[in-house]
C-alpha atoms as a PDB file:
ATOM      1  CA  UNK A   1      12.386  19.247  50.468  1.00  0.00           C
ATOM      2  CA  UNK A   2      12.199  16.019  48.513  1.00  0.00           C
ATOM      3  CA  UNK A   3      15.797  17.152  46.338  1.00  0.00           C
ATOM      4  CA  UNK A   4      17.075  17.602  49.651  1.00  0.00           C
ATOM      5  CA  UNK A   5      16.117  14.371  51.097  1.00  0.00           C
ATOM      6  CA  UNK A   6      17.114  12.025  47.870  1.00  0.00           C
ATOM      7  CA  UNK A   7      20.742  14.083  48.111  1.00  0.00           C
ATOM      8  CA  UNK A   8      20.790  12.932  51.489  1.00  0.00           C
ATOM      9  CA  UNK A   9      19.637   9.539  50.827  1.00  0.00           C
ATOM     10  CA  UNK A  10      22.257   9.472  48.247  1.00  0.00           C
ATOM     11  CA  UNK A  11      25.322  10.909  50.448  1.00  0.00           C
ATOM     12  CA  UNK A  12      24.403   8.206  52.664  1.00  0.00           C
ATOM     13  CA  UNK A  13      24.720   5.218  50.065  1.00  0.00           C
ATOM     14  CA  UNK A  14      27.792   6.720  49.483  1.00  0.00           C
ATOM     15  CA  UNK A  15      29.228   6.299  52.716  1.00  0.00           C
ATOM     16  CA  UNK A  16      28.117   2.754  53.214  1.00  0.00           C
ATOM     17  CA  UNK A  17      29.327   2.316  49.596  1.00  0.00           C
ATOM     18  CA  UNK A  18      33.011   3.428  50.881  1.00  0.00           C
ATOM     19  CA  UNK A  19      32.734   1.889  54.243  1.00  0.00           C
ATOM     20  CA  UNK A  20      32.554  -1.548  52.635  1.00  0.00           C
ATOM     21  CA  UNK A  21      35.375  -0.856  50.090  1.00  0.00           C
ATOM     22  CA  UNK A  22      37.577   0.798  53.022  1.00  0.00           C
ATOM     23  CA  UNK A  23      36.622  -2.770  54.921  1.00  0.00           C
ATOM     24  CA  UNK A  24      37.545  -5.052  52.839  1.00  0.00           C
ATOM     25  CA  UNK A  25      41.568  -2.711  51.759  1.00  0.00           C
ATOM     26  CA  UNK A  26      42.051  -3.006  55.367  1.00  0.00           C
ATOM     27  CA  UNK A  27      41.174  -6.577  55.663  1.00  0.00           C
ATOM     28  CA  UNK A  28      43.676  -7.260  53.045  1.00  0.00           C
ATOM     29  CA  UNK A  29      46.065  -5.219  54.693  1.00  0.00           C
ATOM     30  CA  UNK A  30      45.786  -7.545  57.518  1.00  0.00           C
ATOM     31  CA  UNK A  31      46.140 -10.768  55.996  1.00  0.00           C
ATOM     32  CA  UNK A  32      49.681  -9.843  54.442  1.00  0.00           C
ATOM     33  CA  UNK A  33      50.340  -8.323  58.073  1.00  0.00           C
ATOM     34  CA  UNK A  34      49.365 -11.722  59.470  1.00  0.00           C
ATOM     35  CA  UNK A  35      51.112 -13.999  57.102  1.00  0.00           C
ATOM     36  CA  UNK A  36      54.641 -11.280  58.444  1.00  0.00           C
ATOM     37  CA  UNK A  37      53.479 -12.007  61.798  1.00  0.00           C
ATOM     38  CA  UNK A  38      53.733 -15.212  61.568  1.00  0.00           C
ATOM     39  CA  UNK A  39      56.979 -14.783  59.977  1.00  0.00           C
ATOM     40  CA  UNK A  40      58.409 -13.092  62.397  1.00  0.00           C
ATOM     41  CA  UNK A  41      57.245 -14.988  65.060  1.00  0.00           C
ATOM     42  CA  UNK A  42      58.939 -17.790  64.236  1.00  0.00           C
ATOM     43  CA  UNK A  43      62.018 -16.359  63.482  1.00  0.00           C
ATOM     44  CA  UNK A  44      61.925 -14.895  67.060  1.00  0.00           C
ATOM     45  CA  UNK A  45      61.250 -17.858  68.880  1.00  0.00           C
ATOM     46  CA  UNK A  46      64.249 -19.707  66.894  1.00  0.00           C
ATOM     47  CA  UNK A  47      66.740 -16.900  67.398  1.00  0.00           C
ATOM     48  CA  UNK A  48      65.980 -16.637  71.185  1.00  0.00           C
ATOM     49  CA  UNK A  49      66.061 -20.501  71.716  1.00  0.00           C
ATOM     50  CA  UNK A  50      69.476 -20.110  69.953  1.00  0.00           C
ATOM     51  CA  UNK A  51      70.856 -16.789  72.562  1.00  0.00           C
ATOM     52  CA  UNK A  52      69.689 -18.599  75.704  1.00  0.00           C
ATOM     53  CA  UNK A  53      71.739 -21.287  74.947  1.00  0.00           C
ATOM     54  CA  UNK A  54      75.316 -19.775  76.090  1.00  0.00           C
ATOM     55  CA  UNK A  55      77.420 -23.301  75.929  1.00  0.00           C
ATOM     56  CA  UNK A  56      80.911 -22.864  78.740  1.00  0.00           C
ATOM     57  CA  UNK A  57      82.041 -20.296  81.002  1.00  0.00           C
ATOM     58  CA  UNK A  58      83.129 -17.363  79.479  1.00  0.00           C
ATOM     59  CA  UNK A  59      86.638 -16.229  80.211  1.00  0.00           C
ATOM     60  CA  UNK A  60      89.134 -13.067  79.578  1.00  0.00           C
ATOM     61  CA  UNK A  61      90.029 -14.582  76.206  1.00  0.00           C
ATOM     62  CA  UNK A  62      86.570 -15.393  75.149  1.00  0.00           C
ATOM     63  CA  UNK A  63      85.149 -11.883  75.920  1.00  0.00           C
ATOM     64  CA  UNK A  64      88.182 -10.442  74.070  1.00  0.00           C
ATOM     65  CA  UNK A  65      87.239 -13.493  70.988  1.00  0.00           C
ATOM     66  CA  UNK A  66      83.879 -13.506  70.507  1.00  0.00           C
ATOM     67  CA  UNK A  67      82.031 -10.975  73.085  1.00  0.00           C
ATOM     68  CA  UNK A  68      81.446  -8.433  70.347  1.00  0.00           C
ATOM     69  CA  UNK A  69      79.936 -11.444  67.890  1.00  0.00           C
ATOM     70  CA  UNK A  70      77.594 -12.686  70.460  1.00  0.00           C
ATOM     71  CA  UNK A  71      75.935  -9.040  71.141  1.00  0.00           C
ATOM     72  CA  UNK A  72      75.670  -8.279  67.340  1.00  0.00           C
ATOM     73  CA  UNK A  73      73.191 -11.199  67.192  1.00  0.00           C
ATOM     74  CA  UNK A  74      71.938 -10.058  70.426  1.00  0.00           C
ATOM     75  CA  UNK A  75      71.569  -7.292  69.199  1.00  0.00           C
ATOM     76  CA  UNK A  76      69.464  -8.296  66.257  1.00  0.00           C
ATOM     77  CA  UNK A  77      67.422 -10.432  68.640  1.00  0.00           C
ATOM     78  CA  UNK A  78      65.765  -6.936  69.703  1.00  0.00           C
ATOM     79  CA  UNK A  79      65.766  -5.256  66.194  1.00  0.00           C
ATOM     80  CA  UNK A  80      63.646  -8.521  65.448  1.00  0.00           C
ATOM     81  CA  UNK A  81      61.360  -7.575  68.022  1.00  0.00           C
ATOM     82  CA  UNK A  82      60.538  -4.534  67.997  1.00  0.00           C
ATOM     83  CA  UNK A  83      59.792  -5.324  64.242  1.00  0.00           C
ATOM     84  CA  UNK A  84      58.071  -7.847  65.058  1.00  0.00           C
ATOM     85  CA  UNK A  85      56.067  -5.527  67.091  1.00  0.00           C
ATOM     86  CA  UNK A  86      54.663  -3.285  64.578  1.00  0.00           C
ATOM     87  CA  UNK A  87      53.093  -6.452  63.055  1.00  0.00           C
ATOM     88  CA  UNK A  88      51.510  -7.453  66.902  1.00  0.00           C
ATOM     89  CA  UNK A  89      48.496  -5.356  65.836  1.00  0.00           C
ATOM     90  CA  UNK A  90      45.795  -4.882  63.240  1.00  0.00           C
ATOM     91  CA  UNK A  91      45.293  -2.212  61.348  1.00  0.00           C
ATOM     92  CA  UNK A  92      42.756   0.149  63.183  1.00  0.00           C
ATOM     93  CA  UNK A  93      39.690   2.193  61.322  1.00  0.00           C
ATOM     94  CA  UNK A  94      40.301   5.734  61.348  1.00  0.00           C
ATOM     95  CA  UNK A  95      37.394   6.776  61.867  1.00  0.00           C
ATOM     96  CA  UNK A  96      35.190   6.449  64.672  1.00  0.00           C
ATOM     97  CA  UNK A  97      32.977   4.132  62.624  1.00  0.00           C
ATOM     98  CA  UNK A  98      31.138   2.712  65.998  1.00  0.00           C
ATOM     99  CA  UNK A  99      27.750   4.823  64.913  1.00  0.00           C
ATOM    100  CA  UNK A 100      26.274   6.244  61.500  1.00  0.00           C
ATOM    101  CA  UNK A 101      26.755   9.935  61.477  1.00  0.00           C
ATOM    102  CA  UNK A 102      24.207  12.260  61.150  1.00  0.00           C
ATOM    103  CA  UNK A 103      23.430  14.385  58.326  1.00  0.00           C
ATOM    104  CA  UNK A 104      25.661  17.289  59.226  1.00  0.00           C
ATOM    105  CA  UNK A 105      28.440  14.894  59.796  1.00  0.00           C
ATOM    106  CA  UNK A 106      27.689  13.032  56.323  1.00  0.00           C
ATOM    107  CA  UNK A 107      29.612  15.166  53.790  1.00  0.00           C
ATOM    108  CA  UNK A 108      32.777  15.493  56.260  1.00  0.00           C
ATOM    109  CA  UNK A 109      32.472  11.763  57.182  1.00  0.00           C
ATOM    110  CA  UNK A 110      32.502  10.972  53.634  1.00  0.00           C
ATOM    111  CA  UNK A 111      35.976  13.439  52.387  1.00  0.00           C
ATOM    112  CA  UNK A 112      37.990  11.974  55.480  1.00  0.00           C
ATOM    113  CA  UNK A 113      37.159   8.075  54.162  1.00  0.00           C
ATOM    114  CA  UNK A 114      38.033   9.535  50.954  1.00  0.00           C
ATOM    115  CA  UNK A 115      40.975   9.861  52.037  1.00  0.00           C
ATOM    116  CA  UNK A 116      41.663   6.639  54.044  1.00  0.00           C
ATOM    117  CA  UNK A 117      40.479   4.787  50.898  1.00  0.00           C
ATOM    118  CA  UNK A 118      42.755   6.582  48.607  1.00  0.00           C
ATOM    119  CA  UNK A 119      46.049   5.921  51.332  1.00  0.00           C
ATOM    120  CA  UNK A 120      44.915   2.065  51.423  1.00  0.00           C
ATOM    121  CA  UNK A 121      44.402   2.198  47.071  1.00  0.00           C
ATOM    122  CA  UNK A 122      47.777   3.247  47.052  1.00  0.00           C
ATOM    123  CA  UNK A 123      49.422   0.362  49.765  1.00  0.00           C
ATOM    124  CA  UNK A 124      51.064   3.218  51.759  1.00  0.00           C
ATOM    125  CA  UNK A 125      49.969   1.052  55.199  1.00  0.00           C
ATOM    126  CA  UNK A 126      51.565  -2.167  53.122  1.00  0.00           C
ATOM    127  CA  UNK A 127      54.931  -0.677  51.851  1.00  0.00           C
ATOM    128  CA  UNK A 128      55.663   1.033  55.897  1.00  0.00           C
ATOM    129  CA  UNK A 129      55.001  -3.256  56.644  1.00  0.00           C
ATOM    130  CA  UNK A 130      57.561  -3.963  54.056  1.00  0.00           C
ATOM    131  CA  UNK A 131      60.116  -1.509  54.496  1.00  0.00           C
ATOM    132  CA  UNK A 132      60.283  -2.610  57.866  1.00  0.00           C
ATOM    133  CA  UNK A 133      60.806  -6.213  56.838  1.00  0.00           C
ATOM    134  CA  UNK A 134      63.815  -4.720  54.258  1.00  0.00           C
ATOM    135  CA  UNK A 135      65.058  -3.305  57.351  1.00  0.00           C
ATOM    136  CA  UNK A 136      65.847  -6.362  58.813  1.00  0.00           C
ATOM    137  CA  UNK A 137      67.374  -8.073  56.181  1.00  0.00           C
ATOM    138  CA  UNK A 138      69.725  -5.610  55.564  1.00  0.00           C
ATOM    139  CA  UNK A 139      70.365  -6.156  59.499  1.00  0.00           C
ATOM    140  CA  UNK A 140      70.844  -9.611  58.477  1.00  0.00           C
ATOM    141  CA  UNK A 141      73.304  -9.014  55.365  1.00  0.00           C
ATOM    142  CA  UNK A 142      75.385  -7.385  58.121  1.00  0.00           C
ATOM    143  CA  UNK A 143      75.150 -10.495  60.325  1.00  0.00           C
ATOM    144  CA  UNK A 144      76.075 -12.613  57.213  1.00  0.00           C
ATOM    145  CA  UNK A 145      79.500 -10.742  56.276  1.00  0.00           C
ATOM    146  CA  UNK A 146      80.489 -11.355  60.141  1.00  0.00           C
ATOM    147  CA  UNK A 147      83.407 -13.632  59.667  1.00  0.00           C
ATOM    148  CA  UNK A 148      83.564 -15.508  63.342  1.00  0.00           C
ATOM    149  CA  UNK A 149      87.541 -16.199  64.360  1.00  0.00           C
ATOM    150  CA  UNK A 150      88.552 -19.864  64.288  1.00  0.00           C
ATOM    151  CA  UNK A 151      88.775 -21.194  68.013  1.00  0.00           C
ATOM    152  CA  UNK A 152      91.654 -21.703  69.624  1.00  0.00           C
ATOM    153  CA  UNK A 153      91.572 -24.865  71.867  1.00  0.00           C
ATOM    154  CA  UNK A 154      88.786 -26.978  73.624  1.00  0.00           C
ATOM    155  CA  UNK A 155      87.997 -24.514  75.788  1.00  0.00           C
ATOM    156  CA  UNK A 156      86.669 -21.925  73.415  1.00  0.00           C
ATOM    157  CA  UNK A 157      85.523 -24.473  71.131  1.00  0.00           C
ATOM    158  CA  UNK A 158      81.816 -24.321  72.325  1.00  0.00           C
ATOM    159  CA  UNK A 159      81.673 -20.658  71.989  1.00  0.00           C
ATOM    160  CA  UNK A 160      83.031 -20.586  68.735  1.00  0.00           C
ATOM    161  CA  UNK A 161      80.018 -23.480  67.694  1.00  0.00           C
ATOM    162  CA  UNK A 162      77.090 -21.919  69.183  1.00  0.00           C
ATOM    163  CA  UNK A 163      77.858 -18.412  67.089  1.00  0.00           C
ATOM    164  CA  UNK A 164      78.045 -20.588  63.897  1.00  0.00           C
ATOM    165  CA  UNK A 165      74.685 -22.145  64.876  1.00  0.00           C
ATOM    166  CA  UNK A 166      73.214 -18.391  65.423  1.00  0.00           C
ATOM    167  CA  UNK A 167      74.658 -17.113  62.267  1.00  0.00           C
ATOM    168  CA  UNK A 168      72.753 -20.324  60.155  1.00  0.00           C
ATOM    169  CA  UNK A 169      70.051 -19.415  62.497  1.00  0.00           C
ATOM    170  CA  UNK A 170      70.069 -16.064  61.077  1.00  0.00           C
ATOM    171  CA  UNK A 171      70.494 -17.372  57.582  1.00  0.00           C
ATOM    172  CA  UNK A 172      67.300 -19.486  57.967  1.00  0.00           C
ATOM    173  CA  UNK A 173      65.381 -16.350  59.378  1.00  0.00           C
ATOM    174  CA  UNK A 174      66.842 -14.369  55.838  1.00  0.00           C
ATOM    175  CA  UNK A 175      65.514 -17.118  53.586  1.00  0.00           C
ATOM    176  CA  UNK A 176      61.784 -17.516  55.681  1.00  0.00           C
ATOM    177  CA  UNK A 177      61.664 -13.533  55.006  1.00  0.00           C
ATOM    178  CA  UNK A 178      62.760 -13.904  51.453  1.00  0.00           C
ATOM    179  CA  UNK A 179      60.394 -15.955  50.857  1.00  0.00           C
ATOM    180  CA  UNK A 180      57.621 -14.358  52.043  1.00  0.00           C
ATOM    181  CA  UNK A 181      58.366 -11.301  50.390  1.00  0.00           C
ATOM    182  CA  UNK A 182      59.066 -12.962  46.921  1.00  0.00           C
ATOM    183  CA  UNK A 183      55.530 -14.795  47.177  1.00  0.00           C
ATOM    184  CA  UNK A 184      53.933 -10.999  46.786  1.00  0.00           C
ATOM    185  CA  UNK A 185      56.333 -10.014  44.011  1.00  0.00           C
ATOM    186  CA  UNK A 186      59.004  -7.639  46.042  1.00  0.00           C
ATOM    187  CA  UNK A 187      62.416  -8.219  44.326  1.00  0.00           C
ATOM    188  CA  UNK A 188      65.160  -6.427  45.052  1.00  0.00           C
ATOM    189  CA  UNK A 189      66.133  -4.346  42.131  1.00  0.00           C
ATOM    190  CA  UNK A 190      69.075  -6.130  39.659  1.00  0.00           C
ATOM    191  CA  UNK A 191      71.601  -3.549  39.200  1.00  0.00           C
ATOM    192  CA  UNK A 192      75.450  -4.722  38.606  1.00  0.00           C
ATOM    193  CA  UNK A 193      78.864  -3.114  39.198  1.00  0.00           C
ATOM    194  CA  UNK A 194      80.224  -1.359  36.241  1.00  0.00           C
ATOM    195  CA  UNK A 195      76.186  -0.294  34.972  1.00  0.00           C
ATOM    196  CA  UNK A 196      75.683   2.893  34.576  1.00  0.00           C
ATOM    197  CA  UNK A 197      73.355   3.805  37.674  1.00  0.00           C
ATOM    198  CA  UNK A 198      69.814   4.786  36.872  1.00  0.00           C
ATOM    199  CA  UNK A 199      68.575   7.910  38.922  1.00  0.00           C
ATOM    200  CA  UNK A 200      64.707   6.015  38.882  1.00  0.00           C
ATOM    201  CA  UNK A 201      66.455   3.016  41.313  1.00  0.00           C
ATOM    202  CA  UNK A 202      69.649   3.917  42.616  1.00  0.00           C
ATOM    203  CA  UNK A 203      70.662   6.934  44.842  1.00  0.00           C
ATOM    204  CA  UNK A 204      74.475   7.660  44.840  1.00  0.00           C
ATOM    205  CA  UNK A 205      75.993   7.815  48.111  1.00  0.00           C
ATOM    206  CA  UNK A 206      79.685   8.275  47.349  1.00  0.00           C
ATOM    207  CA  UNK A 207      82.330   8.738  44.746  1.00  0.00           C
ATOM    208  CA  UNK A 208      85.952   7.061  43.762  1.00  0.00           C
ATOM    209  CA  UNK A 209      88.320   9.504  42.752  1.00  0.00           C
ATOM    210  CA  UNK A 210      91.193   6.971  41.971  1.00  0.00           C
ATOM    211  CA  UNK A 211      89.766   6.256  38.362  1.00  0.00           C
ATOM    212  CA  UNK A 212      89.665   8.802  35.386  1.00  0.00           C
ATOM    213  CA  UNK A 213      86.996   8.703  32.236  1.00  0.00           C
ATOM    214  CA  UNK A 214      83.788  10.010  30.993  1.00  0.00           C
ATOM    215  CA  UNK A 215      81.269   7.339  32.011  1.00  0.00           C
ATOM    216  CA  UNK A 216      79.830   6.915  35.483  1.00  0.00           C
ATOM    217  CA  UNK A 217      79.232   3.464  37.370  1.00  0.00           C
ATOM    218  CA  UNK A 218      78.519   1.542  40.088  1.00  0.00           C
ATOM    219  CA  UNK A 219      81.644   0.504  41.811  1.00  0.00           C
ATOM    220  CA  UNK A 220      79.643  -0.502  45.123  1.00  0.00           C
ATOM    221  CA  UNK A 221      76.146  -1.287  46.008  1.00  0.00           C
ATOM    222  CA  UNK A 222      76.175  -0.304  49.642  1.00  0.00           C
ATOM    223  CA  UNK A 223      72.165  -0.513  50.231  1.00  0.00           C
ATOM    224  CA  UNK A 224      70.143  -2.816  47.911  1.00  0.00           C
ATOM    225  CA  UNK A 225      66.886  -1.511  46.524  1.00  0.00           C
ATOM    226  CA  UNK A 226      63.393  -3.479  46.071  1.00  0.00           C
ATOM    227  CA  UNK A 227      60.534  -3.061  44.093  1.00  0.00           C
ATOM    228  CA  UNK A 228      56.994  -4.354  44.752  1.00  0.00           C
ATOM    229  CA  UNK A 229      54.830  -5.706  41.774  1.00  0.00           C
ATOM    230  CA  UNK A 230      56.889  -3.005  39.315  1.00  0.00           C
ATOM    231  CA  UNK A 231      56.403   0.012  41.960  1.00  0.00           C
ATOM    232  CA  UNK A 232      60.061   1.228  43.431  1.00  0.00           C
ATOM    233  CA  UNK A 233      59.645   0.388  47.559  1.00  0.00           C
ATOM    234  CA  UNK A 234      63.179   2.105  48.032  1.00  0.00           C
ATOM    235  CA  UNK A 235      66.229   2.655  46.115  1.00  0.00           C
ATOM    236  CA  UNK A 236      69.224   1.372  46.639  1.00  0.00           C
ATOM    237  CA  UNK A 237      72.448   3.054  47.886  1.00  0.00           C
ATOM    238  CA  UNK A 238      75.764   3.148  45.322  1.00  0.00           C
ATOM    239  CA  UNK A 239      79.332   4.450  45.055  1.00  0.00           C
ATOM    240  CA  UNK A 240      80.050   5.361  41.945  1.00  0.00           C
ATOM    241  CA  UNK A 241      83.421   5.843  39.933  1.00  0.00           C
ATOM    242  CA  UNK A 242      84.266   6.893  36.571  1.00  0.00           C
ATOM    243  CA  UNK A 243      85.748   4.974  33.531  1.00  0.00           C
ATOM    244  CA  UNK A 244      86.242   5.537  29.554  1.00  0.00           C
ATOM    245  CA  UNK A 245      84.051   4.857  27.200  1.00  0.00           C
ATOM    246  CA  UNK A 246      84.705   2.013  24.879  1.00  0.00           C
ATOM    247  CA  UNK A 247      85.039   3.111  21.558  1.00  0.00           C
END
């Protein structure tokens, strides 16, 4: 009866022992979710004041202009946030931690926070945050390449001025995320055109057959890859082609 009880006793330490550590992953997990919130936020609130600021009347030869370039950052405007949705809320316990479970419940209790702990150990909640965050500036890198048409007379001038304000808006959104991201040690992974691409951080997408030779390279990075502290958060996306070896 006694070797019974201490096992119990002991199972129970246990659990508070892992119910503390579990506490304080997911507590960290929230204060980088915060600091994104916050992030985000911001960004939000600038690119909105930008979009409801529509400057002139638009006409046939705007809409046939600049229509498209207005809903691609209108379009962001909701990619923004719906991301910045997922950061809205905490991270819940997954476990119904409101009351200490009984003894039958104990050894159960205690493989399920097992398993929380081990998810949180290895930043699985953290890299979904970040991935999400990637997300967007690759949304952004698409913004960036947008080359806006020159106007064409006073008329479309103001159009043609407040798309140039949203696409620095965008830019200052990019570098708020950038930095943010670079303050926690994700980088985006240095590979350059005419390397051969490593199968540990690139995935090849596509191929050039208008080159002949032995070696392959990258001729295009298409997707960018990051790492996080060292650890690969997603590869990035190449086209390769081939060329000959210098001898």
């Amino acid at each position: 009866m006694d070797d019974l009880k201490a096992q119990a006793t002991q199972a129970q330490e246990r659990y508070e022992d892992h119910l503390s550590e579990l506490r304080q992953l997911v507590d960290e997990a929230d204060k980088l979710r915060s600091e994104f919130f916050h992030v985000l936020q911001n960004a939000l609130r600038r690119l909105e004041g930008r979009l409801r600021i529509r400057t002139g009347k638009p006409s046939s030869s705007y809409k046939s202009r600049y229509e498209d370039y207005w809903q691609a950052f209108v379009l962001f405007r909701e990619r923004l946030a719906q991301t910045f949705g997922l950061f809205h809320h905490e991270h819940i316990m997954p476990i119904p931690f409101n009351r200490t479970p009984n003894e039958e419940e104990l050894e159960e209790w205690i493989d399920e926070i097992e398993d929380v702990i081990q998810s949180y150990r290895l930043h699985r909640h953290q890299q979904e945050d970040l991935l999400a965050l990637i997300d967007l500036l690759d949304s952004i890198e698409r913004l960036r390449r947008l080359k806006i048409p020159k106007y064409r007379g006073d008329a479309s001038k103001p159009f043609y001025r407040s798309l140039t304000e949203a696409k620095s808006d965008v830019k200052q959104i990019e570098q708020g995320i950038l930095r943010t991201l670079t303050g926690i040690e994700v980088v985006k992974i240095n590979l350059q055109l005419g390397d051969y691409p490593p199968p540990e951080t690139t995935r090849i997408v596509g191929r050039r057959e208008d080159a002949e030779g032995d070696t392959v390279v990258i001729a295009e990075i298409t997707l960018s890859g990051y790492l996080w502290k060292t650890k690969l958060l997603r590869k990035a996306d190449v086209i390769v082609t081939v060329q000959e070896e210098n001898t």
